[in-house]
Protein backbone atom coordinates (compact mmCIF):
# COMPACT_ATOMS: atom_id res chain seq x y z
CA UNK A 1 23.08 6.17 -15.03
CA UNK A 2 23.91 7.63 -11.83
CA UNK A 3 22.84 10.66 -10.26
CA UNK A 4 23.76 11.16 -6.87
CA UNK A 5 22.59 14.49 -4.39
CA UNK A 6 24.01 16.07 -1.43
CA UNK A 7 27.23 13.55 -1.57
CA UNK A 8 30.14 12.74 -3.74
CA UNK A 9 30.42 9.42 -4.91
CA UNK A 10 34.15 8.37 -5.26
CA UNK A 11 35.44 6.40 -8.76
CA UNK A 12 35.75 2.88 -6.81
CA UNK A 13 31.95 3.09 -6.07
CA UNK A 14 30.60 4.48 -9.44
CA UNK A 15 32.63 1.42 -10.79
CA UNK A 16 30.97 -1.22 -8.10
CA UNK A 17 27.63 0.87 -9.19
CA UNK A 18 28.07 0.41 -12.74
CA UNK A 19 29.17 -3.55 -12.28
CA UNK A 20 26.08 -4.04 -10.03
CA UNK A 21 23.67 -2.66 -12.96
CA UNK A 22 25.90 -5.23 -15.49
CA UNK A 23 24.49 -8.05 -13.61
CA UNK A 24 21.03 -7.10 -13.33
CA UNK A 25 20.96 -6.17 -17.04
CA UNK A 26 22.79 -9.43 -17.95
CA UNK A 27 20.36 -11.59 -15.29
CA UNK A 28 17.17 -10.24 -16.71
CA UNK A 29 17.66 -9.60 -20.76
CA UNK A 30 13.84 -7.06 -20.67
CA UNK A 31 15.28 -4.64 -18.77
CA UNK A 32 16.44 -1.66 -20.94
CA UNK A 33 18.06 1.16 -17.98
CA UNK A 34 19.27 1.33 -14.55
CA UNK A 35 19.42 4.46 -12.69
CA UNK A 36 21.21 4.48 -9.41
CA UNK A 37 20.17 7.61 -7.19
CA UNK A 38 22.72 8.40 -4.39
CA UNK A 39 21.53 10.58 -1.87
CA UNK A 40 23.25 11.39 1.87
CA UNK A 41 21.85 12.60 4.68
CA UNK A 42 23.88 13.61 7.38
CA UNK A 43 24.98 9.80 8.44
CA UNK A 44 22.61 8.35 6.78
CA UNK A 45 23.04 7.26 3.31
CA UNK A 46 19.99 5.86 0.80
CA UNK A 47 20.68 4.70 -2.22
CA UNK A 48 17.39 4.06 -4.79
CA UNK A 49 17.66 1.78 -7.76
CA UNK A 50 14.54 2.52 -10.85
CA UNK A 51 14.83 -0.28 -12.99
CA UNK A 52 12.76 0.37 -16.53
CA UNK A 53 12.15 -2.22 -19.41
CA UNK A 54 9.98 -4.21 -21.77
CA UNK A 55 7.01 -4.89 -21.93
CA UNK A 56 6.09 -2.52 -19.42
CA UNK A 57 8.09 -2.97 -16.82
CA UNK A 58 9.31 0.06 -13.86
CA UNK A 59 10.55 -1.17 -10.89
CA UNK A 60 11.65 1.06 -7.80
CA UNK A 61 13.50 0.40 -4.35
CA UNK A 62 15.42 2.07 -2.18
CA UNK A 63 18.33 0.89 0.83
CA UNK A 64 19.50 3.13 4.00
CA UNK A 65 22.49 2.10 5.83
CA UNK A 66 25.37 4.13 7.35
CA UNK A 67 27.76 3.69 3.90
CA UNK A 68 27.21 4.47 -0.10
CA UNK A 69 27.77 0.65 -0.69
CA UNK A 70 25.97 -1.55 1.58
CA UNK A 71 22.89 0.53 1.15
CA UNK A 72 23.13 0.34 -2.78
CA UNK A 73 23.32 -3.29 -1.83
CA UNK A 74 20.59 -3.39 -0.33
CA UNK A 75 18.15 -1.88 -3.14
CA UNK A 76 19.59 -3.84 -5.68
CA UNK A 77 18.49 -7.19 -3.17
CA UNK A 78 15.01 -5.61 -3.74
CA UNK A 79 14.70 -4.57 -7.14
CA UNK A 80 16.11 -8.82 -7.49
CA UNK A 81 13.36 -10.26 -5.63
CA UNK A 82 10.92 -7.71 -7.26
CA UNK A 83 12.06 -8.59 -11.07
CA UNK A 84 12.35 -12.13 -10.03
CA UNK A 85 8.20 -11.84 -9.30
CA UNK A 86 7.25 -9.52 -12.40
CA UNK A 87 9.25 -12.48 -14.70
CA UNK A 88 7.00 -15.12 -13.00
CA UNK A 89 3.96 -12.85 -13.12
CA UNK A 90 5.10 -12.20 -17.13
CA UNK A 91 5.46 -16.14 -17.64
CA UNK A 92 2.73 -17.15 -15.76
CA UNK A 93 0.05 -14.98 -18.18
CA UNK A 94 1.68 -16.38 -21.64
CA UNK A 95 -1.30 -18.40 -23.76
């Protein structure tokens, strides 16, 4: 899903959006939705990625850089390293 405010996001990047949220749906089975939130401000562009799925699980984080892309590139880095920690945490805490 992606919802973007105060910009126009052309077809190229809702594709490289919608392949980005492939991967992190095929690299970690739990998760259940991606939302992509595109928002620009002025020069600045921030992209924010909320990542729900089982048991539990919500993840947020957001990128700013001068472009759509790079930015979105950015939060998805994050939300990585952040679902790459709550799998640990989630393996870790099995009996």
């Amino acid at each position: 899903e992606i919802t973007s405010r105060h910009i126009e996001v052309s077809v190229e990047g809702r594709d490289y959006i919608h392949g980005k949220a492939a991967e992190l749906m095929d690299e970690f089975p739990n998760i259940e939705n991606v939302h992509a939130i595109v928002d620009g401000h002025g020069h600045r562009k921030l992209a924010e990625i909320v990542v729900q799925g089982k048991p539990h699980l919500r993840i947020e984080a957001s990128g700013n850089a001068d472009e759509i892309l790079p930015a979105f590139d950015l939060a998805v880095d994050k939300v990585r390293g952040q679902l790459r920690k709550a799998m640990r945490k989630m393996q870790a805490h099995r009996p």
